[in-house]
Protein backbone atom coordinates (compact mmCIF):
# COMPACT_ATOMS: atom_id res chain seq x y z
CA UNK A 1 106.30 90.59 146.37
CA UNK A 2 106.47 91.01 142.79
CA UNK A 3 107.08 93.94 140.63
CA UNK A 4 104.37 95.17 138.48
CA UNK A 5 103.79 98.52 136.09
CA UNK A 6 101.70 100.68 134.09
CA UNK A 7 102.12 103.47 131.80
CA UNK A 8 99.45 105.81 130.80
CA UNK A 9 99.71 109.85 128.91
CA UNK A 10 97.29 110.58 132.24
CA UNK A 11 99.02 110.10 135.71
CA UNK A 12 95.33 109.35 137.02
CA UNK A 13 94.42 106.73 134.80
CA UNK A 14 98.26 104.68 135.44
CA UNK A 15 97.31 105.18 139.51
CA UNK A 16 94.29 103.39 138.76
CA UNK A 17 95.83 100.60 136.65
CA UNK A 18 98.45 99.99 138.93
CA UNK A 19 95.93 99.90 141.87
CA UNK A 20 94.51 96.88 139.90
CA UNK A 21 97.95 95.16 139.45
CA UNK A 22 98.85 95.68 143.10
CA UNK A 23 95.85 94.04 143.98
CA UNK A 24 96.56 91.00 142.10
CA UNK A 25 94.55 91.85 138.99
CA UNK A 26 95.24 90.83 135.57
CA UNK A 27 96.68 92.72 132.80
CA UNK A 28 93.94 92.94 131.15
CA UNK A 29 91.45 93.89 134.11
CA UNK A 30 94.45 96.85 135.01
CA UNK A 31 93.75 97.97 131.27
CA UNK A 32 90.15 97.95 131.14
CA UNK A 33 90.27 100.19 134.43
CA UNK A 34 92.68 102.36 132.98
CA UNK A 35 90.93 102.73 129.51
CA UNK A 36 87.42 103.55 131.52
CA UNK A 37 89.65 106.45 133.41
CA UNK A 38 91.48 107.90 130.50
CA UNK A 39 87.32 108.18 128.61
CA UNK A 40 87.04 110.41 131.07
CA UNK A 41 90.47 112.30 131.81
CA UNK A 42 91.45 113.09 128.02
CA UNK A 43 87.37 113.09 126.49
CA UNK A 44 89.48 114.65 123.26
CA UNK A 45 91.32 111.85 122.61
CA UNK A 46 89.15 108.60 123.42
CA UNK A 47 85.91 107.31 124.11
CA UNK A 48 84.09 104.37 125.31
CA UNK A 49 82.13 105.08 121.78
CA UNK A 50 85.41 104.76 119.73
CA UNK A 51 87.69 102.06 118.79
CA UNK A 52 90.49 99.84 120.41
CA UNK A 53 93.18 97.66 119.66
CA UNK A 54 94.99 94.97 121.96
CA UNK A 55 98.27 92.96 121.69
CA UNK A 56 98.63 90.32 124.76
CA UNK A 57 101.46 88.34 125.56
CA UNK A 58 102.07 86.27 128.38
CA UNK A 59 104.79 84.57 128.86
CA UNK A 60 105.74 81.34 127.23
CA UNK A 61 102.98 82.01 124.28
CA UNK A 62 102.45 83.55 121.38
CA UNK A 63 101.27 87.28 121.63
CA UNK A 64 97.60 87.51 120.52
CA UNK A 65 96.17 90.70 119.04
CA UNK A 66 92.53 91.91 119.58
CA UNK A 67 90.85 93.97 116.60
CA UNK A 68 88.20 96.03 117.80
CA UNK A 69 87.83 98.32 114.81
CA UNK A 70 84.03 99.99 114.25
CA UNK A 71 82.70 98.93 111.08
CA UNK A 72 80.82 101.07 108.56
CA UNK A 73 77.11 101.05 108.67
CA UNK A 74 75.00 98.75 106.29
CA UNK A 75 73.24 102.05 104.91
CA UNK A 76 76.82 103.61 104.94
CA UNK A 77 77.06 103.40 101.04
CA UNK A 78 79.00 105.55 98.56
CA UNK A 79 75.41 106.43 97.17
CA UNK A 80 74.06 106.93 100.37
CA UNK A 81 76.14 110.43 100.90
CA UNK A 82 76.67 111.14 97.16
CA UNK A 83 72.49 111.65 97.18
CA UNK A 84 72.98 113.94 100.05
CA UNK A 85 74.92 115.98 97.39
CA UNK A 86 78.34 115.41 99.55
CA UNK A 87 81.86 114.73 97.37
CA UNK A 88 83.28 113.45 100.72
CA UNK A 89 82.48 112.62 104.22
CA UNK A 90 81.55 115.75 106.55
CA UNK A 91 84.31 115.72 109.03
CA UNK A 92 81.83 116.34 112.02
CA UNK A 93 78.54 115.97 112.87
CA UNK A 94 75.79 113.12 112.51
CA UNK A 95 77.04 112.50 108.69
CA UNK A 96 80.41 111.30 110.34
CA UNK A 97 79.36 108.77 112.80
CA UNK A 98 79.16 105.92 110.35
CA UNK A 99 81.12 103.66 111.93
CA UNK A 100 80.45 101.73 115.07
CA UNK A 101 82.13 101.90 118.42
CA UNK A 102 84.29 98.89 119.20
CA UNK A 103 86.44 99.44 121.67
CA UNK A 104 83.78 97.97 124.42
CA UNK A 105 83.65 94.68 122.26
CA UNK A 106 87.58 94.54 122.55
CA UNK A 107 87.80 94.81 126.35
CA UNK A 108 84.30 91.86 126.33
CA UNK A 109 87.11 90.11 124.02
CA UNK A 110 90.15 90.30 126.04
CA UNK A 111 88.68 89.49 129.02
CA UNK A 112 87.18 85.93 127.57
CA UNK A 113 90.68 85.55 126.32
CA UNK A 114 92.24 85.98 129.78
CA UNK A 115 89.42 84.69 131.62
CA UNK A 116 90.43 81.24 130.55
CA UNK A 117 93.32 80.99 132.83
CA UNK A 118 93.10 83.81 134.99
CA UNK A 119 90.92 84.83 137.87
CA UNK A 120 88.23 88.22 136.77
CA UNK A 121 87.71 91.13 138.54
CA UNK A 122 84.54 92.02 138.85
CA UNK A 123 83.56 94.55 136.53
CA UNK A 124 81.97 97.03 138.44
CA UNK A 125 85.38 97.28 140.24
CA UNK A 126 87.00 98.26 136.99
CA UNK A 127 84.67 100.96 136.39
CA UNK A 128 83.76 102.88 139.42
CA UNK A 129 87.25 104.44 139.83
CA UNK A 130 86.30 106.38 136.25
CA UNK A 131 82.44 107.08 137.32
CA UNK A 132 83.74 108.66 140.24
CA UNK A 133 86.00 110.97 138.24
CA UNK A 134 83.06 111.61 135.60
CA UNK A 135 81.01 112.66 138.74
CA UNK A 136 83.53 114.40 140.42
CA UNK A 137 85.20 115.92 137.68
CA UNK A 138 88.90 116.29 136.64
CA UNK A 139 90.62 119.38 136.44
CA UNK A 140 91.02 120.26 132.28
CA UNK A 141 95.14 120.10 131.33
CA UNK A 142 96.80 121.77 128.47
CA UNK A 143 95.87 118.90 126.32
CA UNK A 144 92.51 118.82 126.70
CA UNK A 145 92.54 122.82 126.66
CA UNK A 146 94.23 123.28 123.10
CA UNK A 147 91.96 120.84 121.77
CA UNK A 148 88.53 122.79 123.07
CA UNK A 149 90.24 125.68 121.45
CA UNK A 150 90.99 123.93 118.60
CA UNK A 151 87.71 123.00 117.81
CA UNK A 152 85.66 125.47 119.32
CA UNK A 153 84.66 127.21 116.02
CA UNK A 154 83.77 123.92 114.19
CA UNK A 155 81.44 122.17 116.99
CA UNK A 156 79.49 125.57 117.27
CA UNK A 157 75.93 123.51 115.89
CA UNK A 158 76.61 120.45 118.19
CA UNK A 159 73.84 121.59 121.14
CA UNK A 160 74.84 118.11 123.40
CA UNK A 161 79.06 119.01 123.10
CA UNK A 162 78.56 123.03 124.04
CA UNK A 163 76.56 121.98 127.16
CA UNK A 164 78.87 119.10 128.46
CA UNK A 165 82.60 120.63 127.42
CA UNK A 166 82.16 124.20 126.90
CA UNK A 167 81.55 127.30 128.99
CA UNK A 168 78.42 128.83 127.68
CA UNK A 169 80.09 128.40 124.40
CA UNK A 170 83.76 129.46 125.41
CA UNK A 171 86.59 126.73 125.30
CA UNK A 172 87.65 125.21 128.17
CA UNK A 173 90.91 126.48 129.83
CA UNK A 174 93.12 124.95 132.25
CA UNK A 175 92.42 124.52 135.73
CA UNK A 176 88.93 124.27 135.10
CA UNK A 177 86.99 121.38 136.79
CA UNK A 178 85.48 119.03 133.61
CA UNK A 179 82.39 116.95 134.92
CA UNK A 180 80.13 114.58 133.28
CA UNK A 181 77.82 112.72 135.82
CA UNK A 182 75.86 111.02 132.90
CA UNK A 183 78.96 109.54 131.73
CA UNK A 184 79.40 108.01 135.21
CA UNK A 185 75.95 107.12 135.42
CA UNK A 186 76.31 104.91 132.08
CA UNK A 187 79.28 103.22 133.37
CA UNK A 188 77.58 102.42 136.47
CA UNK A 189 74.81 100.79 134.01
CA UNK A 190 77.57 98.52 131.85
CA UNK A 191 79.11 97.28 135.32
CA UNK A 192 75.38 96.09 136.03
CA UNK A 193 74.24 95.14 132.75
CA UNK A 194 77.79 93.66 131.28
CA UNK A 195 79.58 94.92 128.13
CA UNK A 196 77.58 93.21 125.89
CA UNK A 197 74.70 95.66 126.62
CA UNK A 198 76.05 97.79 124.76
CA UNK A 199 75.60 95.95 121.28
CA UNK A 200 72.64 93.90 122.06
CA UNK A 201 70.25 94.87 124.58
CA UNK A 202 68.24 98.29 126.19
CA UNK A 203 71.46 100.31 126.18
CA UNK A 204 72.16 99.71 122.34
CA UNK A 205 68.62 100.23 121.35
CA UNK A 206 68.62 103.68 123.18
CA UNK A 207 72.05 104.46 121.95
CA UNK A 208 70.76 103.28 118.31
CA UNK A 209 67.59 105.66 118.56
CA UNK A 210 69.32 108.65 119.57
CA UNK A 211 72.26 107.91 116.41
CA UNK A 212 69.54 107.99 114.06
CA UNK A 213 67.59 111.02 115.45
CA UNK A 214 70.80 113.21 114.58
CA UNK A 215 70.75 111.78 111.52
CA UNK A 216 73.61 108.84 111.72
CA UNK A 217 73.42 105.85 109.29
CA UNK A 218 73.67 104.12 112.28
CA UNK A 219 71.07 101.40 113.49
CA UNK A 220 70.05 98.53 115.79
CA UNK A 221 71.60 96.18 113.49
CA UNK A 222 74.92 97.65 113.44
CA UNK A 223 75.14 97.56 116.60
CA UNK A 224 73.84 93.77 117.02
CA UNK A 225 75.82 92.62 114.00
CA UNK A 226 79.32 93.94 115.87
CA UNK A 227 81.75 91.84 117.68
CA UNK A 228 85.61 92.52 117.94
CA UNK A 229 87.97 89.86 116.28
CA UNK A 230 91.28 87.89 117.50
CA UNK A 231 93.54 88.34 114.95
CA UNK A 232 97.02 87.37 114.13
CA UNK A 233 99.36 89.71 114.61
CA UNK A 234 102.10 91.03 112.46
CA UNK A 235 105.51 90.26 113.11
CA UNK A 236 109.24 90.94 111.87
CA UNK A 237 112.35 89.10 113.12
CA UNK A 238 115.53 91.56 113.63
CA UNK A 239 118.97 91.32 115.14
CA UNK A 240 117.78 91.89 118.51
CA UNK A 241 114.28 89.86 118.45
CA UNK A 242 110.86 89.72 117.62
CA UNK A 243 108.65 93.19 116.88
CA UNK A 244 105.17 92.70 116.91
CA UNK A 245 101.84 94.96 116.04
CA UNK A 246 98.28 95.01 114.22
CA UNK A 247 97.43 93.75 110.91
CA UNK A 248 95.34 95.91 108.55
CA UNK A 249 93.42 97.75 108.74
CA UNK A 250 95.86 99.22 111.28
CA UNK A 251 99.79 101.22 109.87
CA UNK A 252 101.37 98.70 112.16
CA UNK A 253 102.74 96.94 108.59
CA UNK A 254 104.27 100.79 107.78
CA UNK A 255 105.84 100.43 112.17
CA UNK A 256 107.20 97.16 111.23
CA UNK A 257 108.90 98.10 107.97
CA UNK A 258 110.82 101.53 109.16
CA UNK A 259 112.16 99.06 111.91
CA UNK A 260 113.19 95.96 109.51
CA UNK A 261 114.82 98.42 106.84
CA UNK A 262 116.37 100.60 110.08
CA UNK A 263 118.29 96.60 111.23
CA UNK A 264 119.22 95.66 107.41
CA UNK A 265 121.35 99.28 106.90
CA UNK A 266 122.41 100.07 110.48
CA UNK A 267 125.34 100.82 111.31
CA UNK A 268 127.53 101.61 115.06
CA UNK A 269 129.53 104.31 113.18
CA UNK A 270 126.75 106.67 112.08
CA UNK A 271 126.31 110.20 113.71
CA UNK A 272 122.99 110.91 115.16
CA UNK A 273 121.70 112.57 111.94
CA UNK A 274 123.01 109.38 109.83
CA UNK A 275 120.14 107.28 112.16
CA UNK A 276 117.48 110.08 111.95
CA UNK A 277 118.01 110.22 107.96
CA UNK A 278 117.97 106.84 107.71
CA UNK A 279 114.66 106.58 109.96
CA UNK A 280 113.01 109.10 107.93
CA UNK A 281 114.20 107.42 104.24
CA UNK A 282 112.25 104.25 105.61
CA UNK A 283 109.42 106.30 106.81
CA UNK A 284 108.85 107.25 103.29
CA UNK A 285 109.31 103.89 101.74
CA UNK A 286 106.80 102.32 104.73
CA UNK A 287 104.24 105.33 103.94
CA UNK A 288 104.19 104.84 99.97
CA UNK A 289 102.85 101.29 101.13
CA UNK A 290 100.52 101.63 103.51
CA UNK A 291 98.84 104.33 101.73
CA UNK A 292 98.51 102.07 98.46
CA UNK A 293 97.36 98.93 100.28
CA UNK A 294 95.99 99.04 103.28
CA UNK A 295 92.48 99.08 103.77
CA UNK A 296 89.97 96.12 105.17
CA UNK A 297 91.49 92.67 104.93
CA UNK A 298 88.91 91.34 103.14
CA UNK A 299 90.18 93.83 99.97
CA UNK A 300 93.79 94.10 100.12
CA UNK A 301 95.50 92.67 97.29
CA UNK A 302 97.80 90.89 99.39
CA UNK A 303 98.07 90.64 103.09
CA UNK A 304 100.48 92.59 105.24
CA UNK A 305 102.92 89.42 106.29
CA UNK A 306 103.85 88.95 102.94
CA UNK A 307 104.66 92.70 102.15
CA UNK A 308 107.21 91.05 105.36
CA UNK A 309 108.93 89.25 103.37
CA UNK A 310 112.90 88.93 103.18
CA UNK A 311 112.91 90.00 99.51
CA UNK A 312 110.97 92.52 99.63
CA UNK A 313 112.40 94.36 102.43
CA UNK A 314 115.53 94.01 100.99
CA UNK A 315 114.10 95.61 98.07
CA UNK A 316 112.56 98.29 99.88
CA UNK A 317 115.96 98.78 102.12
CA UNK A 318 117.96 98.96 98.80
CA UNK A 319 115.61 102.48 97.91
CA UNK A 320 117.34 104.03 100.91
CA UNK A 321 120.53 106.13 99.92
CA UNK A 322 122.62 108.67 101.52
CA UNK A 323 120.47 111.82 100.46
CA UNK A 324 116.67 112.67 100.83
CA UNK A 325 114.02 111.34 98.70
CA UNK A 326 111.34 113.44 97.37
CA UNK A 327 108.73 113.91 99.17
CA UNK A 328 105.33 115.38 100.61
CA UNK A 329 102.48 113.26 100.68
CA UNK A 330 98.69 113.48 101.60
CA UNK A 331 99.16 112.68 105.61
CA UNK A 332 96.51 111.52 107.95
CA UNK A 333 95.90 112.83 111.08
CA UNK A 334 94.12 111.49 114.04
CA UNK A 335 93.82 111.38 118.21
CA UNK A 336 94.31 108.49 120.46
CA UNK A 337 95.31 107.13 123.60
CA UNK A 338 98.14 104.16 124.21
CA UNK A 339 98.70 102.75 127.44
CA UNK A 340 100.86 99.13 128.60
CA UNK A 341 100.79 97.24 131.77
CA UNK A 342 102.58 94.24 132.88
CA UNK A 343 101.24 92.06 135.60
CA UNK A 344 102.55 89.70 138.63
CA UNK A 345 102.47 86.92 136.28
CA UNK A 346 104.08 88.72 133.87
CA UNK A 347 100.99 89.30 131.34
CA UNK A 348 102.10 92.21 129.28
CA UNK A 349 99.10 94.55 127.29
CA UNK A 350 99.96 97.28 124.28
CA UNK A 351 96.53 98.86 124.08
CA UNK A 352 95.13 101.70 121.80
CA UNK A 353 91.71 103.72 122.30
CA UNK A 354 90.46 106.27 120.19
CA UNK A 355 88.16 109.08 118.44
CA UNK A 356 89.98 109.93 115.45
CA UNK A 357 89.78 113.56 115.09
CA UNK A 358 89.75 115.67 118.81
CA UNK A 359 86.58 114.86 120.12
CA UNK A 360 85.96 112.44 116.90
CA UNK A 361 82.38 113.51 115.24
CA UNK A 362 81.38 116.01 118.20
CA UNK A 363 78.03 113.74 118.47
CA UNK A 364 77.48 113.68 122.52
CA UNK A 365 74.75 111.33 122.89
CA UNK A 366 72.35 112.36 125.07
CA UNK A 367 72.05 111.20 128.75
CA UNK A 368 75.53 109.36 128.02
CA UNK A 369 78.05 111.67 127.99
CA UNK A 370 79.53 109.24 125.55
CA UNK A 371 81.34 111.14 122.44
CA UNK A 372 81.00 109.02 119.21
CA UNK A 373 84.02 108.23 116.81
CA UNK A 374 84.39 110.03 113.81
CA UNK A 375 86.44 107.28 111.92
CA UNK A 376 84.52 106.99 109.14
CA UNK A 377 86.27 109.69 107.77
CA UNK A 378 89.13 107.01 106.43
CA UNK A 379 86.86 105.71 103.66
CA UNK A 380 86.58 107.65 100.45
CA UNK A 381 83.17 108.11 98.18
CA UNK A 382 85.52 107.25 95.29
CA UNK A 383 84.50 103.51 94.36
CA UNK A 384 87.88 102.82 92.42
CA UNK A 385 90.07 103.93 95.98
CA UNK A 386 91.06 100.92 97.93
CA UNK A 387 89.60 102.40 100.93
CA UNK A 388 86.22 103.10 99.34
CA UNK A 389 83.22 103.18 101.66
CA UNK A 390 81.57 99.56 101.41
CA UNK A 391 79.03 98.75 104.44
CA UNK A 392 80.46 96.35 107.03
CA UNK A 393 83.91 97.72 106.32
CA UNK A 394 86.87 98.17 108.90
CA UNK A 395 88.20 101.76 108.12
CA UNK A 396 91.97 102.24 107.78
CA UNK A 397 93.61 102.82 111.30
CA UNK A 398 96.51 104.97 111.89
CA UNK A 399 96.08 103.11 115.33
CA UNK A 400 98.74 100.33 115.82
CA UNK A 401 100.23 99.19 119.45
CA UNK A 402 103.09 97.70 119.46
CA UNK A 403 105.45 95.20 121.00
CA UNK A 404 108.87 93.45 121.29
CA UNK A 405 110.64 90.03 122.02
CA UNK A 406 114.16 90.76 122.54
CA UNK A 407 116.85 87.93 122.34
CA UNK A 408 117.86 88.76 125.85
CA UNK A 409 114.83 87.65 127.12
CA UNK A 410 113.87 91.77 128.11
CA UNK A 411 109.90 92.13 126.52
CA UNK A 412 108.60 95.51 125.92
CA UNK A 413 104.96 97.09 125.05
CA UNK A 414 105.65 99.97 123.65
CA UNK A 415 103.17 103.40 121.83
CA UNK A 416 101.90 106.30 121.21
CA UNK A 417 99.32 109.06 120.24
CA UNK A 418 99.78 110.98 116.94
CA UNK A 419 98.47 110.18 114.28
CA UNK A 420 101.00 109.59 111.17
CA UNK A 421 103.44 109.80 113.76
CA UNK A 422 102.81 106.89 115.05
CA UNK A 423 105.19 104.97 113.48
CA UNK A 424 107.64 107.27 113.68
CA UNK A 425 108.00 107.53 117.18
CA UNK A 426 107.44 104.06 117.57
CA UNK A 427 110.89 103.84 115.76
CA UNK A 428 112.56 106.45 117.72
CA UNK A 429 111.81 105.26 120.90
CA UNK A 430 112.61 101.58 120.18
CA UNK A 431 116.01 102.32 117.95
CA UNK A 432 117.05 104.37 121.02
CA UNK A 433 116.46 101.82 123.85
CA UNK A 434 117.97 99.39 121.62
CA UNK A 435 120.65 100.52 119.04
CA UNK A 436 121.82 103.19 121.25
CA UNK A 437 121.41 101.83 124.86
CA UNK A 438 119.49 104.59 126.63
CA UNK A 439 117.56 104.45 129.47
CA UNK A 440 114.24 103.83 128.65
CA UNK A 441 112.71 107.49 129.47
CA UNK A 442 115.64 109.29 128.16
CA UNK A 443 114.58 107.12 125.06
CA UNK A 444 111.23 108.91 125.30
CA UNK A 445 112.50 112.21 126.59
CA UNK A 446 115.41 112.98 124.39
CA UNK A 447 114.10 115.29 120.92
CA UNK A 448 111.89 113.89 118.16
CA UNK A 449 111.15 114.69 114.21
CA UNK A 450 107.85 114.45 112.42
CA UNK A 451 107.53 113.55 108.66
CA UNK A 452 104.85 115.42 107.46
CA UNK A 453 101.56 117.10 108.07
CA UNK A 454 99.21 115.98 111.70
CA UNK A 455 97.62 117.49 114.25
CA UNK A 456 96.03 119.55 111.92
CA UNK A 457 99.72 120.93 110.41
CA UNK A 458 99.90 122.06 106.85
CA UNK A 459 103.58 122.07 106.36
CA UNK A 460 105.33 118.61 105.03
CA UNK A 461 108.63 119.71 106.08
CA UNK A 462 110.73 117.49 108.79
CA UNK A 463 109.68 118.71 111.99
CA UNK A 464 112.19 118.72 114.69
CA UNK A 465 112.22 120.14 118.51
CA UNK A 466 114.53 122.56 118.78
CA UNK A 467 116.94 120.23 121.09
CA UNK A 468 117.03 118.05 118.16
CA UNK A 469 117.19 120.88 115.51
CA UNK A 470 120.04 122.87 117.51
CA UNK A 471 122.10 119.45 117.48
CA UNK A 472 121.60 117.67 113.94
CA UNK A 473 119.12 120.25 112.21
CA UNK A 474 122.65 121.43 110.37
CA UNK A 475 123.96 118.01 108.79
CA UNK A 476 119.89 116.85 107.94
CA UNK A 477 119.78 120.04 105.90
CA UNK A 478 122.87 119.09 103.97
CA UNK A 479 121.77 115.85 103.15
CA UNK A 480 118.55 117.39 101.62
CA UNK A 481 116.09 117.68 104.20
CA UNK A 482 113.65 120.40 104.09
CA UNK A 483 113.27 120.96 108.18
CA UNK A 484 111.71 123.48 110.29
CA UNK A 485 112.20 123.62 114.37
CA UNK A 486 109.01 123.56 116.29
CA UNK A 487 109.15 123.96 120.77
CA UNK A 488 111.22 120.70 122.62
CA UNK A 489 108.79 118.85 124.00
CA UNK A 490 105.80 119.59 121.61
CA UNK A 491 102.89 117.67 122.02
CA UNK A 492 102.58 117.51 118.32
CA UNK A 493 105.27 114.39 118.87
CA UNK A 494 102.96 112.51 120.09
CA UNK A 495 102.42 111.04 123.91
CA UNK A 496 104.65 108.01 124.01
CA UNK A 497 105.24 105.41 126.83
CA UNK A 498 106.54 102.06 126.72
CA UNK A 499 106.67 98.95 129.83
CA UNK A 500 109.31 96.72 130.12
CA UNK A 501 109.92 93.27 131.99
CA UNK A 502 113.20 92.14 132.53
CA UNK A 503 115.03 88.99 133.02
CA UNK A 504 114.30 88.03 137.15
CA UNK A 505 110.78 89.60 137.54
CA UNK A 506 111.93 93.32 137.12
CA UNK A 507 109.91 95.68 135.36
CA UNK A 508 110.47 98.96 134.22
CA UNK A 509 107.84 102.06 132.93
CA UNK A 510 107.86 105.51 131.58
CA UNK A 511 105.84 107.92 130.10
CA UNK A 512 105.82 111.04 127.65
CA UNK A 513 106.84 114.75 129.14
CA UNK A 514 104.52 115.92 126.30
CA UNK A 515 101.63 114.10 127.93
CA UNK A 516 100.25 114.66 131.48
CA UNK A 517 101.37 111.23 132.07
CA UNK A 518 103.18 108.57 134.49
CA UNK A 519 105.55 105.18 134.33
CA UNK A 520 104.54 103.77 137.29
CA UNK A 521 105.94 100.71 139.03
CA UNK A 522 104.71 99.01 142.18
CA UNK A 523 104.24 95.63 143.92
CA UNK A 524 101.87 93.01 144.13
CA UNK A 525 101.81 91.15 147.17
CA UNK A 526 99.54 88.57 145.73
């Protein structure tokens, strides 16, 4: 019997990974079941017509990273909205699905990439767990509640969205029973008809026609043109190991940075608030960065590995000092799902699937039940920005899961939802297990701070949960932090969850108290 785990913000969609990876299943067959269930548990935050990232590592290897970032539409052009008489990109509707769906392409990818040493599940297998629930329905959580409030007033003109998640035009509220049957129809068509169909085939010309009805740039070609890339992940060596996450067009460069300045200046005498400051001083320094470089590959000045560098980090860690920096900052927002397994061969996944925005452009596509990404909304109609809309482009992604190599030989995957705050919890949950030795839920459990505006806030002032405020809100303030408490346990802080595998074959899992979530470990007998 060997151990095996999998964390998810939906305790639904980690019972049906784990059912995978009890059965002897991959890692990356586990995920793909899990990704199809969480489509259709938290429809506000992901989407089988939305985008994914992947970092794999098995053991003895290198970890591998899968890109599966939509890319703008050929007649998605600068000119192409400014003679619509539009200054930016429409947040919602048809105008803002300009960017294809790639997160199908990234689970096709990853499973060639496993598939060449380890035994495939079938694929219908994967899926019919999350047609059931699609047909059957799932009773609507907090989460997914707030959000259909949230956006109730804005998705008034989308006819498809107020017939599959409203109630005759009144949010959804909790306890309600959410069912889509055409969503579980169309997976039952991809488990016959393969992944692929949905780039090349009948299911992406119907899904094509029906974009360009509403009045998407969107067309055949997009969709034909699309495949998901392996990339190279980032990586940056500290004193305990190896961290690991996406390249651009991804923040994981800003993840990586708050962590290699946090190792260069860290020190086992500082008070709690000492570690948060210093967290939120490299925040800043990681954010001034990304948000001046990162955009597609192909059109960064330099690539993120350099910007890795010893020197320069050094440089960057010498801008940190004992007070706060001035700050705010323009802050992206954004909606997404991260999930991690580990397998009986020890296989470990970070994964990422999103919308953007809750319930991205609010474009249901009709006899799918499939809600398409509003990502586009990244690119600028500025042609002098370095994230200028350019056709074929890869949209910047505050999407980035991540992973670590300890010294020790302990491995973890480790993310969350949230937006900007991404990174930032990314750092508190790692600098926690690590630095300070806590158990790894308590590591995800104990209070969190947000730099900045998300989730649709409009103050830039340090956020903390009142646990956190009530214990360092007091010596933060005196160092020059503007703060203001929000609830313990907001959801605001993102969903976090994080897998570990530890020397022997032990494995370890938790998941976010702000999510409706699980860490669950089992065995495989396999």
């Amino acid at each position: 019997m060997t151990e095996v785990a999998f964390s998810a913000p939906h305790r639904e969609a980690a019972n049906i990974g784990l059912k995978v990876l009890e059965d002897g299943g991959n890692a990356v067959d586990a995920m793909i079941a899990g990704a199809a269930a969480i489509s259709v548990l938290y429809p506000h935050m992901n989407s089988l017509a939305g985008d994914g990232f992947w970092l794999i590592h098995e053991p003895g290897h290198a970890p591998r990273a899968i890109d599966a970032c939509g890319t703008a539409a050929e007649r998605a052009s600068i000119d192409y909205y400014r003679e619509q008489g539009l200054e930016a990109i429409p947040p919602r509707g048809a105008p803002s699905t300009l960017t294809m769906a790639g997160t199908l392409s990234g689970w096709q990818r990853a499973r060639e990439l496993i598939g060449e040493t380890r035994h495939l599940k079938p694929l219908k297998e994967l899926l019919a767990p999350a047609a059931t629930l699609a047909r059957e329905g799932v009773r609507v959580t907090e989460s997914l509640a707030a959000a259909s409030r949230k956006v109730s007033t804005e998705l008034q003109a989308e006819a498809e969205y107020q017939w599959l998640f409203t109630r005759k035009g009144a949010p959804l509220k909790v306890g309600d029973t959410l069912r889509n049957p055409e969503l579980g129809d169309f997976l039952d068509r991809l488990a016959r008809q393969g992944l692929k169909s949905f780039y090349r085939g009948e299911i992406a010309g119907e899904l094509a026609a029906a974009l360009e009805a509403a009045g998407s740039p969107l067309r055949l070609s997009d969709f034909e043109n699309y495949h998901a890339k392996l990339v190279r992940p980032l990586s940056v060596t500290t004193r305990f190991g190896e961290c690991y996450n996406l390249p651009a067009p991804t923040q994981g460069l800003a993840s990586l940075i708050i962590l290699a300045l946090y190792d260069r200046l860290y020190r086992d005498d500082w008070s709690e608030a000492q570690k948060i400051h210093t967290l939120v001083e490299a925040t800043k320094q990681a954010f001034l960065i990304r948000d001046r470089e990162i955009t597609d590959p192909r059109y960064m000045r330099q690539l993120g590995q350099r910007w890795l560098a010893n020197q320069t980090l050094n440089e960057l860690a010498g801008r940190v000092g004992d007070t706060a920096s001035p700050w705010p900052r323009v802050a992206e927002q954004g909606d997404t799902v991260w999930m991690g397994c580990v397998d009986r061969r020890g296989t470990m996944v970070s994964f990422i699937q999103s919308l953007y925005w809750e319930f991205g452009s609010g474009v249901v596509i009709p006899g799918t039940g499939l809600v398409w990404n509003n990502r586009g909304l990244s690119f600028r109609l500025d042609p002098d920005h370095h994230n200028a809309l350019r056709p074929g482009a890869r949209p910047l992604h505050t999407l980035n899961p991540a992973l670590a190599l300890f010294n020790d030989g302990r491995r973890m995957a480790y993310g969350t939802m949230g937006g900007e705050g991404q990174p930032q919890t990314q750092a508190a949950l790692l600098t926690r297990y690590w630095y300070d030795g806590l158990p790894l839920d308590e590591a995800i459990n104990r209070g969190r701070w947000l730099l900045g505006r998300t989730w649709g806030e409009t103050d830039d002032a340090l956020k903390l949960e009142a646990d956190l405020a009530d214990w360092v809100g007091d010596e933060l303030a005196r160092m020059g932090h503007r703060t203001r408490t929000v609830p313990s346990h907001s959801e605001m802080m993102g969903h976090a969850g994080a897998v570990v595998a530890l020397n022997g074959g032990l494995v370890n899992a938790a998941s976010d108290p702000r999510s409706d979530g699980a860490g669950l470990v089992g065995r495989s007998a396999r």
